[in-house]
N, C-alpha and C. Protein backbone atom coordinates (compact mmCIF):
# COMPACT_ATOMS: atom_id res chain seq x y z
N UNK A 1 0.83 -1.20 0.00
CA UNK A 1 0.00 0.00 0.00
C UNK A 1 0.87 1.25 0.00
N UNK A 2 1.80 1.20 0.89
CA UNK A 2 2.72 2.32 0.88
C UNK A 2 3.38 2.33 -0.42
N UNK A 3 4.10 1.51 -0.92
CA UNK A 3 4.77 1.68 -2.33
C UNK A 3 3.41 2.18 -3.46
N UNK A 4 2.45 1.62 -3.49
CA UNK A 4 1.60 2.11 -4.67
C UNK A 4 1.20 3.87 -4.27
N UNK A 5 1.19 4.26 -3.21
CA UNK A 5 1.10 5.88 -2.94
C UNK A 5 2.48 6.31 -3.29
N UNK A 6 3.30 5.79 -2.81
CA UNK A 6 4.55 6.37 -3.49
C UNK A 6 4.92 6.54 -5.21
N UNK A 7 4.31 5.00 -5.64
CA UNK A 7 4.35 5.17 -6.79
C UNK A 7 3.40 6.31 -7.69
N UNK A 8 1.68 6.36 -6.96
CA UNK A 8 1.18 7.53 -7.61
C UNK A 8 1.71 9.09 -7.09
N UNK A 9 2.06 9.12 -6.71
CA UNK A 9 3.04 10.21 -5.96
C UNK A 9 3.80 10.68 -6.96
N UNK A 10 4.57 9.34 -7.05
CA UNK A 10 5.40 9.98 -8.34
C UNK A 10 4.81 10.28 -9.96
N UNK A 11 4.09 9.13 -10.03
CA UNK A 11 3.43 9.50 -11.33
C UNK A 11 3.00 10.68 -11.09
N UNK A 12 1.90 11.52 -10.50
CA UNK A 12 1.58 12.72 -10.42
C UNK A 12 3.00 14.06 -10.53
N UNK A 13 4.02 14.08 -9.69
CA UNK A 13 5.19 14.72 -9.98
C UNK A 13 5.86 14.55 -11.48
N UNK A 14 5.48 13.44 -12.62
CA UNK A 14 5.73 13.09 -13.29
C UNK A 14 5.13 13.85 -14.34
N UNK A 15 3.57 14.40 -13.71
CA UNK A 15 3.10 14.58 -15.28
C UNK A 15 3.20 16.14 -14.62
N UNK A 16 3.20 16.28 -13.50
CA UNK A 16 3.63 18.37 -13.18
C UNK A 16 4.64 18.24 -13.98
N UNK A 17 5.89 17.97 -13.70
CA UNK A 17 6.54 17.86 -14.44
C UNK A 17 6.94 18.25 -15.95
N UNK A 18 6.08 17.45 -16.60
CA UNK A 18 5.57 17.82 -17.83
C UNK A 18 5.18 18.59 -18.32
N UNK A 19 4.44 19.29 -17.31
CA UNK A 19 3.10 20.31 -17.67
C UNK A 19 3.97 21.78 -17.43
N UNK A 20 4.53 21.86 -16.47
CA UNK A 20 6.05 22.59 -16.12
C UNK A 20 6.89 22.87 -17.55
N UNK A 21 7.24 21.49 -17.43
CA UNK A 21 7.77 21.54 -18.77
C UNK A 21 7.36 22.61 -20.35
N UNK A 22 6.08 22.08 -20.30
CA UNK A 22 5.57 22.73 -21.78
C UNK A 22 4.94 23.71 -21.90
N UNK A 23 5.24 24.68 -20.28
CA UNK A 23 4.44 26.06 -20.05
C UNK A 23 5.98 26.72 -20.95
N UNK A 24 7.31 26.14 -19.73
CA UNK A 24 8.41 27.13 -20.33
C UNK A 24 8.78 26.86 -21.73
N UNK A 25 7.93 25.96 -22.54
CA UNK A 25 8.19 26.03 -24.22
C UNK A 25 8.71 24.64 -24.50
N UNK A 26 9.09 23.92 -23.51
CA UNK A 26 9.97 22.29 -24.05
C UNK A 26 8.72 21.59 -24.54
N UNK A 27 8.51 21.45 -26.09
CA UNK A 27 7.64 20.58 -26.44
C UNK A 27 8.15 19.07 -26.82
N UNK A 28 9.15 18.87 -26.27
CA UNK A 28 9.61 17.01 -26.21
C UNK A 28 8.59 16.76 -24.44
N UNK A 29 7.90 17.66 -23.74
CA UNK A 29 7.52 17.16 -23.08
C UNK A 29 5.61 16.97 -23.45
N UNK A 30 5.57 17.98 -24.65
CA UNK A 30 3.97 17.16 -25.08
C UNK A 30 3.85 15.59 -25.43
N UNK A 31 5.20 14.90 -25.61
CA UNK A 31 5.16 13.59 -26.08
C UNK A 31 4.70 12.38 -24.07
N UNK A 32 5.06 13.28 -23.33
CA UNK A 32 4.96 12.38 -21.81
C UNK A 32 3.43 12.43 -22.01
N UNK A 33 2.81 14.15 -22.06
CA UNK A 33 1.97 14.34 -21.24
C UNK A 33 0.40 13.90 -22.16
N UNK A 34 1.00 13.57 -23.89
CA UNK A 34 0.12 13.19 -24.56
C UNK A 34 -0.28 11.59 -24.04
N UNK A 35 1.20 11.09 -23.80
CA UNK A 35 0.84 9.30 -23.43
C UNK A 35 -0.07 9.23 -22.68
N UNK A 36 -0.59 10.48 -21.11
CA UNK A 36 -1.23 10.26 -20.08
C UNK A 36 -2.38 10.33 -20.29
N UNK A 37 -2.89 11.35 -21.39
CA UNK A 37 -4.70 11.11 -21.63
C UNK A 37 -4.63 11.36 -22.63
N UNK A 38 -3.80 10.51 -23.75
CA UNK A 38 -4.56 10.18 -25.31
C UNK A 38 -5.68 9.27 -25.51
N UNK A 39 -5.59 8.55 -24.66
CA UNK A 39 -6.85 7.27 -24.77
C UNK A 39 -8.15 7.93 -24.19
N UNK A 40 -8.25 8.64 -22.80
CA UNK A 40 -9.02 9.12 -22.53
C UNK A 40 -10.24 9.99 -22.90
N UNK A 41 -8.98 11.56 -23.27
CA UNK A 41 -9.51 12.24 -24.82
C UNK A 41 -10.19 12.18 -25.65
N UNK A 42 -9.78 10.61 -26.54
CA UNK A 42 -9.86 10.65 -27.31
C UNK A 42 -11.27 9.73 -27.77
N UNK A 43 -11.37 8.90 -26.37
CA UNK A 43 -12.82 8.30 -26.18
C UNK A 43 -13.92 9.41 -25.57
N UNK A 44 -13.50 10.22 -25.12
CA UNK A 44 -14.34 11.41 -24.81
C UNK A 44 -14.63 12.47 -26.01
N UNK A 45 -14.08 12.57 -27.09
CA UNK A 45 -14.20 13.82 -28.12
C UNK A 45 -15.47 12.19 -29.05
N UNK A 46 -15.01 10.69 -29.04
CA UNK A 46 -15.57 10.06 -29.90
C UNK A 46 -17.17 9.71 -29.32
N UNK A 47 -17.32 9.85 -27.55
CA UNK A 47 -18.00 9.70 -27.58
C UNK A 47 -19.16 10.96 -27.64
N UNK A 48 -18.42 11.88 -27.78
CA UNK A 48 -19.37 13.29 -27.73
C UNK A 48 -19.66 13.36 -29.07
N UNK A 49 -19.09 12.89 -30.49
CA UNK A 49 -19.12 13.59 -31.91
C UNK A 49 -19.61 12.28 -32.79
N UNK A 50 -19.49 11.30 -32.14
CA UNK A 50 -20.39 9.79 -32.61
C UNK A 50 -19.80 10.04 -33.83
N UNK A 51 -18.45 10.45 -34.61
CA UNK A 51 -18.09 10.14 -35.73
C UNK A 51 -16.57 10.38 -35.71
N UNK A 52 -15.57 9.33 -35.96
CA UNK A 52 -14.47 8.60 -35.61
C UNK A 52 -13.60 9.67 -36.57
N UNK A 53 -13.78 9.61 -37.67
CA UNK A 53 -13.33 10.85 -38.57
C UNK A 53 -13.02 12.48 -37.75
N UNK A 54 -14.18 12.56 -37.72
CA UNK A 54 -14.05 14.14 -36.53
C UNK A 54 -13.68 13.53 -35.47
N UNK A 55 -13.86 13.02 -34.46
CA UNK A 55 -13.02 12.56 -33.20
C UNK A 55 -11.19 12.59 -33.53
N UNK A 56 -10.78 12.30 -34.42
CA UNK A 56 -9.27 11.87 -34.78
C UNK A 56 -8.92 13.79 -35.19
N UNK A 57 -9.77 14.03 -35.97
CA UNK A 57 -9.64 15.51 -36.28
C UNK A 57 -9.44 16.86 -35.03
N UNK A 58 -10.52 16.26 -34.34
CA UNK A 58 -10.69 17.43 -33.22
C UNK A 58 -9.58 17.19 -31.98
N UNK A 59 -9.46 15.46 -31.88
CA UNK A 59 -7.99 15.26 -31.33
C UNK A 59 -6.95 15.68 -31.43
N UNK A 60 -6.31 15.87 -32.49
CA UNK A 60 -5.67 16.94 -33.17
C UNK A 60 -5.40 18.04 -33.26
N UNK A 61 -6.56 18.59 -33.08
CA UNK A 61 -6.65 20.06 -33.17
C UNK A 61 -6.36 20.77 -31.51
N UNK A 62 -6.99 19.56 -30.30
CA UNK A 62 -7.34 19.76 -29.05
C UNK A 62 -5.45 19.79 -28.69
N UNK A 63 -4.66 19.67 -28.99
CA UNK A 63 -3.38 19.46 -28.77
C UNK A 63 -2.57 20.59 -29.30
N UNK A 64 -3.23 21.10 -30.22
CA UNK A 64 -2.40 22.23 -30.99
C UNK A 64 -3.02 23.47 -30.14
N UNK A 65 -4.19 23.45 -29.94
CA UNK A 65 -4.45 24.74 -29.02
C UNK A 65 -4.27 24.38 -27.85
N UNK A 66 -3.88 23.11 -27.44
CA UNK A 66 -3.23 23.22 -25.72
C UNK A 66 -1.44 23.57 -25.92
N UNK A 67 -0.80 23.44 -26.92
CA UNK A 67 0.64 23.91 -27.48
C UNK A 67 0.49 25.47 -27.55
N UNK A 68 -0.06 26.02 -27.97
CA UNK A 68 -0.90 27.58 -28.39
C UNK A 68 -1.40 28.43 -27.25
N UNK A 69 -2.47 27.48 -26.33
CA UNK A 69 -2.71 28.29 -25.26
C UNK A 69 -2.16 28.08 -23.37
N UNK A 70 -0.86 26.82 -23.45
CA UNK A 70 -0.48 26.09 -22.31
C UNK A 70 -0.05 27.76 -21.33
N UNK A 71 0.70 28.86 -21.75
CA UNK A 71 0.81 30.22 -21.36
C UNK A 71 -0.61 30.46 -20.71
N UNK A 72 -1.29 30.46 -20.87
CA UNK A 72 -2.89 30.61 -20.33
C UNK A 72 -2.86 30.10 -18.73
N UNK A 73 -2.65 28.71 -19.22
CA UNK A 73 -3.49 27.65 -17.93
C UNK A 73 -2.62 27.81 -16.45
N UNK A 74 -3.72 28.21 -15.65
CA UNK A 74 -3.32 27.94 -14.11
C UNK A 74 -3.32 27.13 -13.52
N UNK A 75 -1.78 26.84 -13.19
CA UNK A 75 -1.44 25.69 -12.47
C UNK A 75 -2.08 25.04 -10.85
N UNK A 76 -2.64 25.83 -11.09
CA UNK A 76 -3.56 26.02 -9.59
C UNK A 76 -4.69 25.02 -9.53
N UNK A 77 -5.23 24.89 -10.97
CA UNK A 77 -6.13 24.01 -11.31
C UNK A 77 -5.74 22.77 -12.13
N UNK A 78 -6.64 21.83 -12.05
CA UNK A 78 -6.22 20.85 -12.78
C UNK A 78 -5.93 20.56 -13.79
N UNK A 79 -5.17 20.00 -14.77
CA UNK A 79 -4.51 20.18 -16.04
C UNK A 79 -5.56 19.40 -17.05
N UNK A 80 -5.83 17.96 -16.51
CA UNK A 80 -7.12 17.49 -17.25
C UNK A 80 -8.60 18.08 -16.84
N UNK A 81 -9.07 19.09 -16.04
CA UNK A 81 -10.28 19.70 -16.38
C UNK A 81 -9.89 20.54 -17.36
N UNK A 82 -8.81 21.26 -17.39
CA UNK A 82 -8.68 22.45 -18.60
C UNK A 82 -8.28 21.61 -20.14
N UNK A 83 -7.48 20.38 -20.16
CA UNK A 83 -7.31 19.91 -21.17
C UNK A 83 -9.04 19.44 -21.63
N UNK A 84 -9.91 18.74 -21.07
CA UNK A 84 -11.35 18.23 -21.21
C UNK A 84 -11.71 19.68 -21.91
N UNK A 85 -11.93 20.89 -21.40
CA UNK A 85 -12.25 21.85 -21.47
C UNK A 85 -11.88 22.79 -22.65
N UNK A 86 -10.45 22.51 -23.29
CA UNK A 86 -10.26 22.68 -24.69
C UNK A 86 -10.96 21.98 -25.36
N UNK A 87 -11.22 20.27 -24.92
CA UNK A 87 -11.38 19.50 -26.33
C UNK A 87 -13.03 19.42 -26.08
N UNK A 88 -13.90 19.81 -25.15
CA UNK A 88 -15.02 19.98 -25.41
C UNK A 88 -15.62 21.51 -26.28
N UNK A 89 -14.91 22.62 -25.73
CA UNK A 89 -15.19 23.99 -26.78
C UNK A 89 -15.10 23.39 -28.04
N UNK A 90 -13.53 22.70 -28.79
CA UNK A 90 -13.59 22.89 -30.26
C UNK A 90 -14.67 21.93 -30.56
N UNK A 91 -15.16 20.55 -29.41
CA UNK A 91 -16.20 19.96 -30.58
C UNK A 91 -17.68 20.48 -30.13
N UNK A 92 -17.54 21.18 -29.05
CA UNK A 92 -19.23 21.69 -29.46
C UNK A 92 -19.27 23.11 -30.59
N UNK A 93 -18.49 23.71 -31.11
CA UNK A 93 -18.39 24.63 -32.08
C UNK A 93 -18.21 23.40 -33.51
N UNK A 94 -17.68 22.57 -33.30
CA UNK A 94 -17.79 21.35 -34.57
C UNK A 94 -19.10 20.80 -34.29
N UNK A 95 -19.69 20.61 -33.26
CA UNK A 95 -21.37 20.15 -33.94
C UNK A 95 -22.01 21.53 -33.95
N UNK A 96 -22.01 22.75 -33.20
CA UNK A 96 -22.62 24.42 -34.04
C UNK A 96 -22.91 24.40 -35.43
N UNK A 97 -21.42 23.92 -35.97
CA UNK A 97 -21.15 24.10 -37.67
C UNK A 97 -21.78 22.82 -38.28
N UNK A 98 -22.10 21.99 -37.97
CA UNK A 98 -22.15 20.81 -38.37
C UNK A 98 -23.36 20.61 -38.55
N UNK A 99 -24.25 21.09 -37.19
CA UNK A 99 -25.87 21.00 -37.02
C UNK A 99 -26.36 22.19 -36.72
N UNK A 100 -25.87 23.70 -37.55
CA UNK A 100 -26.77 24.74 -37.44
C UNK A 100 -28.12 24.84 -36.83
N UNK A 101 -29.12 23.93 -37.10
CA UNK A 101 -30.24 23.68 -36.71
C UNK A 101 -30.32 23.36 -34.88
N UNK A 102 -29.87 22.34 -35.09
CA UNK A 102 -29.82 21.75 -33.29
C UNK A 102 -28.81 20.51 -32.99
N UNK A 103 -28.36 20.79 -31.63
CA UNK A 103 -26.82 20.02 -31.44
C UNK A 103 -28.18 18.59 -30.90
N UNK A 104 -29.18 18.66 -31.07
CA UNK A 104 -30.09 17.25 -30.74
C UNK A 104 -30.07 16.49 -31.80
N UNK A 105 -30.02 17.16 -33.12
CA UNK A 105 -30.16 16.18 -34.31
C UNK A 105 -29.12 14.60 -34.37
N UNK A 106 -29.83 13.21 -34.54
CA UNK A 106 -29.30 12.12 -34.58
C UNK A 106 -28.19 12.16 -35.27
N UNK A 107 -26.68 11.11 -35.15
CA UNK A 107 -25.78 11.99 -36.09
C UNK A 107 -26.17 10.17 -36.95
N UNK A 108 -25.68 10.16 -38.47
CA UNK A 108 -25.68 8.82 -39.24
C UNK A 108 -24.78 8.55 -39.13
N UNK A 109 -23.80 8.51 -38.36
CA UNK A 109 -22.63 7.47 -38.54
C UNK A 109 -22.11 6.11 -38.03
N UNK A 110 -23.78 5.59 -37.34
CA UNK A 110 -23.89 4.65 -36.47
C UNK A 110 -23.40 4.56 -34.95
N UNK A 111 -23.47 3.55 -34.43
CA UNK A 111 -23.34 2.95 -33.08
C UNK A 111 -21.61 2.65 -33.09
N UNK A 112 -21.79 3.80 -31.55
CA UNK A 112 -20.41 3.16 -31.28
C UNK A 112 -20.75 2.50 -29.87
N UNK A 113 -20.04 1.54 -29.68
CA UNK A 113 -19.98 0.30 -28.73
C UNK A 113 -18.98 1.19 -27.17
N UNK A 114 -20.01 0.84 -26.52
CA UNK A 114 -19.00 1.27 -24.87
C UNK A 114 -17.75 0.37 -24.51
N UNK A 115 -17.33 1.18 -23.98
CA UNK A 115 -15.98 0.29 -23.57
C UNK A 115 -16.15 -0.66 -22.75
N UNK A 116 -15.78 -1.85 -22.68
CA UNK A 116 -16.00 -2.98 -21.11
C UNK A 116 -14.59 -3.30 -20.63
N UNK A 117 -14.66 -2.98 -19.37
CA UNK A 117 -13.61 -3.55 -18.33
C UNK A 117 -13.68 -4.84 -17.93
N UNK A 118 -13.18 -6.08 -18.47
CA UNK A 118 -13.90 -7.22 -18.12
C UNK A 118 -12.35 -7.89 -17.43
N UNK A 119 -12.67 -8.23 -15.98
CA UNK A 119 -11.66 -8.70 -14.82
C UNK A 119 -12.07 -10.46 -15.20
N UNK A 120 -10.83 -11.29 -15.53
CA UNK A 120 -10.77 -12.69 -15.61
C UNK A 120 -11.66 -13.28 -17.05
N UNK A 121 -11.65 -14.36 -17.27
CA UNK A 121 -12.90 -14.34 -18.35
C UNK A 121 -13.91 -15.38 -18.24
N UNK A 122 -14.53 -14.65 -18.47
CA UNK A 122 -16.33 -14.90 -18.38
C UNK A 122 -16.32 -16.13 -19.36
N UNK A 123 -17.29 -16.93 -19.43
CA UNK A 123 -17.81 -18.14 -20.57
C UNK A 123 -18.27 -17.02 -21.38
N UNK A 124 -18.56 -17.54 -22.55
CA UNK A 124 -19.04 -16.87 -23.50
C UNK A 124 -20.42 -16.80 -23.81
N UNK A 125 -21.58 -17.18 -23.05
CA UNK A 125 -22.58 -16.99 -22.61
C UNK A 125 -22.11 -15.68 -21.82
N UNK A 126 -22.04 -15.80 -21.10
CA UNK A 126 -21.84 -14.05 -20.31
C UNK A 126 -21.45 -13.23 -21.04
N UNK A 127 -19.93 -13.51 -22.11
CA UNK A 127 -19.74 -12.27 -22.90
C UNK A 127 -20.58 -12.06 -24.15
N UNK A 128 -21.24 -13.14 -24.79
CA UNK A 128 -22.54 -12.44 -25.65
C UNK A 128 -23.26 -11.77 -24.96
N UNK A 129 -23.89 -11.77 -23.51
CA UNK A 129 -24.73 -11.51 -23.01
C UNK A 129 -24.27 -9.89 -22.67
N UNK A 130 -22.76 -9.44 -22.22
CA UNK A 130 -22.09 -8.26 -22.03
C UNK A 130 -22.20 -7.62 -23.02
N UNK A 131 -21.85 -8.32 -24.41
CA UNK A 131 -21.84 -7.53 -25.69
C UNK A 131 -23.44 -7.45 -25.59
N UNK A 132 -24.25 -7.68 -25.78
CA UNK A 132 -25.26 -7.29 -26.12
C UNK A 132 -26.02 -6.08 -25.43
N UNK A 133 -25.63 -6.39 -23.59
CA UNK A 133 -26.00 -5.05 -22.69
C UNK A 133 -25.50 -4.07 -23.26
N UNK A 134 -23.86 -3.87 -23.86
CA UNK A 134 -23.33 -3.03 -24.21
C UNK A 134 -23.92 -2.90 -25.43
N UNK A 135 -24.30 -3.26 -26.50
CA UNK A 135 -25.09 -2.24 -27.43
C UNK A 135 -25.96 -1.71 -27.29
N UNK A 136 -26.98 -2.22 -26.25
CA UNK A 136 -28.00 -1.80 -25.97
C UNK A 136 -27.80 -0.31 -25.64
N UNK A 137 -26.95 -0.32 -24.60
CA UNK A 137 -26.63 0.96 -23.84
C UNK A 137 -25.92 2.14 -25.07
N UNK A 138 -24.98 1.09 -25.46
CA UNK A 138 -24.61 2.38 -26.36
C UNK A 138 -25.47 3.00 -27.45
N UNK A 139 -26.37 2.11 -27.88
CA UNK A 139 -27.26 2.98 -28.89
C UNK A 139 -28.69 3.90 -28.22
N UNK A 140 -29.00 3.46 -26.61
CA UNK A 140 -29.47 4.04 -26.08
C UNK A 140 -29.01 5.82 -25.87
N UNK A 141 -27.74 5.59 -25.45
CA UNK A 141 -26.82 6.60 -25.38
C UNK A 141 -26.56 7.65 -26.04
N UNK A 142 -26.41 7.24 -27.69
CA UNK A 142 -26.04 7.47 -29.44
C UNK A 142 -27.46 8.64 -29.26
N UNK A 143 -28.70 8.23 -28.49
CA UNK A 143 -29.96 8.74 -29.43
C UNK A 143 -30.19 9.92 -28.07
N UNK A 144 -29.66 10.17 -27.16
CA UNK A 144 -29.56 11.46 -26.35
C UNK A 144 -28.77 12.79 -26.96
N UNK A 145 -29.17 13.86 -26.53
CA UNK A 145 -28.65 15.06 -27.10
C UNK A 145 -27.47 15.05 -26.63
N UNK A 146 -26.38 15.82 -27.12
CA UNK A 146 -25.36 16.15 -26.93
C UNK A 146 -24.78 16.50 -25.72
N UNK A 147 -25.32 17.27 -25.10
CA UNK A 147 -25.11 17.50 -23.93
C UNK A 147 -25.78 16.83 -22.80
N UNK A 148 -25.88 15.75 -23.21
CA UNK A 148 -26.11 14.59 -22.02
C UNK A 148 -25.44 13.52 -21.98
N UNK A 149 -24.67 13.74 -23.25
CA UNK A 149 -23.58 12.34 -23.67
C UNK A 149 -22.09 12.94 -23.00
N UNK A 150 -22.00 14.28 -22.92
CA UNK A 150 -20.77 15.29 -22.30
C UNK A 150 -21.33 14.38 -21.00
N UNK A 151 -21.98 15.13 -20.05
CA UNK A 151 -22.34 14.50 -18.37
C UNK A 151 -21.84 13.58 -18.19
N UNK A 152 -22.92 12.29 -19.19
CA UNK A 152 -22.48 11.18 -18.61
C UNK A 152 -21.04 10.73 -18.98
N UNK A 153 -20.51 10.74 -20.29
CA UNK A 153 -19.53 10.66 -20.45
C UNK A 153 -17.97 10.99 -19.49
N UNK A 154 -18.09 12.35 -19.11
CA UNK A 154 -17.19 12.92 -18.01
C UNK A 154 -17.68 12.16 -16.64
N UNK A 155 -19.04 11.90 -15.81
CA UNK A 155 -18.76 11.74 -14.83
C UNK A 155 -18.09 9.81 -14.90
N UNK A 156 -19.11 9.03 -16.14
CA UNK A 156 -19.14 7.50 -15.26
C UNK A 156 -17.91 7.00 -16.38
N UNK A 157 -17.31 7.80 -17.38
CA UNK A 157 -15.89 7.23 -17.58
C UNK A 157 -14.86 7.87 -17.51
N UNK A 158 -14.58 9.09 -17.19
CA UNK A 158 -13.36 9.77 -16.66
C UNK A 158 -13.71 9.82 -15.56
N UNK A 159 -14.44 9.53 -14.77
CA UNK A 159 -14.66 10.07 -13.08
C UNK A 159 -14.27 11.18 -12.54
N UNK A 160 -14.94 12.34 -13.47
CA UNK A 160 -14.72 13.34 -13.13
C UNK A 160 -15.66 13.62 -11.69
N UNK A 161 -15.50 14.79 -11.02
CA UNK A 161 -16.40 15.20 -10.01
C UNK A 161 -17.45 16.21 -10.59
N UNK A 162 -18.74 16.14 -9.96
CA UNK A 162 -20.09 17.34 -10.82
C UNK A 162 -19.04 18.66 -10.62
N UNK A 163 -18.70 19.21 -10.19
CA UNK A 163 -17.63 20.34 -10.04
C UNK A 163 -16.89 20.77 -11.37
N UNK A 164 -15.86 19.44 -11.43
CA UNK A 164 -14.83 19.33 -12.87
C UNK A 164 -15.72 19.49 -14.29
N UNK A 165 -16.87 18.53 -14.09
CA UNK A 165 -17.64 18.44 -15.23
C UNK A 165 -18.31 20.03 -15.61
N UNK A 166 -18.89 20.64 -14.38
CA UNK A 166 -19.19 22.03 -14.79
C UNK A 166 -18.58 22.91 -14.88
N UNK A 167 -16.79 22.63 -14.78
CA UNK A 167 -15.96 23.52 -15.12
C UNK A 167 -15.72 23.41 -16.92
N UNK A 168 -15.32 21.75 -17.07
CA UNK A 168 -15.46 21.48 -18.68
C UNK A 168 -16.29 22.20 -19.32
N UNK A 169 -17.94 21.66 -19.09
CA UNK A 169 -18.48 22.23 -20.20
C UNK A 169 -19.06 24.16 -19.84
N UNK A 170 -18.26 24.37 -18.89
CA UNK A 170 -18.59 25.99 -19.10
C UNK A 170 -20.14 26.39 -18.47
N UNK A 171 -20.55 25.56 -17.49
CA UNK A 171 -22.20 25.66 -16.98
C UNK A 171 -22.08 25.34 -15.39
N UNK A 172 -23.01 26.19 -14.65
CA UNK A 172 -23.09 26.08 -13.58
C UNK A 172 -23.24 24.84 -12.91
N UNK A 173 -22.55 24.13 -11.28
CA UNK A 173 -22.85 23.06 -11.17
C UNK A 173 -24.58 22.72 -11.16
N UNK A 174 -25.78 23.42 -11.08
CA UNK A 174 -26.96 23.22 -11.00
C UNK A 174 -27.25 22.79 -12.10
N UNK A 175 -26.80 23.74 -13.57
CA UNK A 175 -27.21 22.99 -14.57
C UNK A 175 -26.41 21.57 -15.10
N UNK A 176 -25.30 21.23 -14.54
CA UNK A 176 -24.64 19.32 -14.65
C UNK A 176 -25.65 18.87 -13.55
N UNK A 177 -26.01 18.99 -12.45
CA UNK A 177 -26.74 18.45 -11.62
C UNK A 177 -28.21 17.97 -12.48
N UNK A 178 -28.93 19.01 -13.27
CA UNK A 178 -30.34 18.58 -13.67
C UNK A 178 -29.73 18.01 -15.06
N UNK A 179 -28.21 18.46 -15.91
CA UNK A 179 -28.53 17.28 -17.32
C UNK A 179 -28.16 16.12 -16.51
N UNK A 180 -27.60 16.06 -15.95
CA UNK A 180 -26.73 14.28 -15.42
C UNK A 180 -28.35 13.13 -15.02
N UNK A 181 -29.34 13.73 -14.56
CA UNK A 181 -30.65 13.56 -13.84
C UNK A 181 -31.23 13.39 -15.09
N UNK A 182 -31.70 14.45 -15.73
CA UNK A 182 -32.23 14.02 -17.13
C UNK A 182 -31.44 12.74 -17.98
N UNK A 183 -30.33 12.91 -17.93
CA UNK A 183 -29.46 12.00 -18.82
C UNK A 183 -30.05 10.45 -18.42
N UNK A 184 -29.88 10.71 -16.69
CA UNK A 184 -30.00 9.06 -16.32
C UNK A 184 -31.58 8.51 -16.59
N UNK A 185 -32.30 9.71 -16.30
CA UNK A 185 -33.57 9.36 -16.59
C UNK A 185 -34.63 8.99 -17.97
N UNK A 186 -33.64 9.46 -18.72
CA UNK A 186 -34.08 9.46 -20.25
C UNK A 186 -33.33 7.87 -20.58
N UNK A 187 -32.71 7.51 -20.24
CA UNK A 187 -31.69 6.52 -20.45
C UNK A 187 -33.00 4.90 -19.42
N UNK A 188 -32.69 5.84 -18.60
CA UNK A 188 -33.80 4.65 -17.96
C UNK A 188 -35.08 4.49 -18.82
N UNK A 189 -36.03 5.38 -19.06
CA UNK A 189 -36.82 5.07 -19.93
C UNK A 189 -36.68 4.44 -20.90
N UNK A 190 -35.64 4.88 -21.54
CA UNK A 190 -35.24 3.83 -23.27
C UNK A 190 -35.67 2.55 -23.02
N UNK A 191 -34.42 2.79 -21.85
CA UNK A 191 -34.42 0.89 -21.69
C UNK A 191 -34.95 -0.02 -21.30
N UNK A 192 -36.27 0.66 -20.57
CA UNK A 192 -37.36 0.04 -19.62
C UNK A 192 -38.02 -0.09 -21.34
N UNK A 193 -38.30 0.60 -22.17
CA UNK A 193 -39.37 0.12 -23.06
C UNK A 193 -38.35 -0.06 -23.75
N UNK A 194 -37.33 -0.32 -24.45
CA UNK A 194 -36.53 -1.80 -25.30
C UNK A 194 -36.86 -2.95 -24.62
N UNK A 195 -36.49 -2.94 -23.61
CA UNK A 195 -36.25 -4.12 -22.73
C UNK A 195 -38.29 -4.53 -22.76
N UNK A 196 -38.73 -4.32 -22.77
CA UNK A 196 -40.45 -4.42 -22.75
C UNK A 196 -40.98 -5.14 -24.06
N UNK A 197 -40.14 -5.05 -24.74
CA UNK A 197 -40.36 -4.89 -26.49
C UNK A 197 -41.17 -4.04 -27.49
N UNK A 198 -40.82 -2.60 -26.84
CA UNK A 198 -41.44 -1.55 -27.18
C UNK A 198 -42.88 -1.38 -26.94
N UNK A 199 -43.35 -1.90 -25.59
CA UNK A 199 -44.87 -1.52 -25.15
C UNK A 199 -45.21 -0.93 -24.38
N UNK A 200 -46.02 0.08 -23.97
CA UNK A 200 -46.19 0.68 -23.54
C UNK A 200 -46.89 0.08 -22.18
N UNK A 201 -46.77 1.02 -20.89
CA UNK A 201 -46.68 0.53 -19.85
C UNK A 201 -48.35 0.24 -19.44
């Protein structure tokens, strides 16, 4: 127990470090601090833009204005709420442009599948049965507005805090408090009538 605090100890000094690093201009240290939340990111921009094309794009882009604006950021605060917080501005201005009309409109680029953490392995009765919860959910998910896929997204797979999350998307914690509520609740409904076989109660 003591060595694994020591060890996150250090990892954390590891990525200040970094972040240190690429305020005073050393960009051989965007290569540490990209390893630490490229995966993260980058499932967070895919699951907000439901299209893999723009996700890889806005990834991209979310790195060049953290190179551009790292002079900005206060070290005072956390480095991944403000990194979340770049890469949610450029893609809600990429669905603005995208869906003039409304950031609610369904996007066509199909179902993307949730991630599963699966500890030891299951028979394969259980993992058809996982894959299948998991589409369920994810296309449940796919058919919520935009800004309910941000919520849930930030709180139940980055584990962000309602705090961090209403620092990301730029909204008071009251309004993450009622989408996160709506989110879960709209989500519950889906699935109570999928799961029913679309009948009404």
């Amino acid at each position: 127990m003591i060595l694994a605090a020591s060890m996150n100890l250090e990892t954390f000094r590891t990525a200040e470090d970094a972040i240190a690093r690429l305020r005073r201009g050393d960009t051989d240290a965007l290569a540490d601090i990209l390893a630490r939340y490229q995966h993260r990111l980058y499932r967070f921009l895919l699951r907000l833009l439901q299209d893999q094309a723009a996700a890889e794009d806005l990834f991209q882009q979310t790195w060049l204005r953290v190179m551009e604006k790292i002079g900005g950021y206060d070290a005072r605060a956390r480095f991944e709420t403000w990194l979340f917080s770049v890469a949610h501005n450029l893609a809600i201005d990429y669905l603005r442009r995208k869906r003039s009309s409304s950031l609610d409109a369904p996007d066509e680029t199909g179902i993307t599948r949730a991630e599963r953490l699966v500890s030891g392995r299951p028979n394969p009765l259980d993992q058809l049965l996982d894959s299948e919860r998991s589409a369920i959910l994810a296309a449940a998910i796919h058919k919520l507005p935009a800004i309910h896929r941000v919520v849930l997204s930030l709180r139940f797979e980055e584990g962000m805090r309602l705090e961090e999350i209403a620092e990301v998307a730029g909204v008071p914690l009251s309004t993450v408090k009622s989408r996160l509520h709506r989110a879960l609740e709209s989500l519950r409904a889906m699935l109570e009538w999928q799961l029913s076989g679309g009948r009404g109660k």
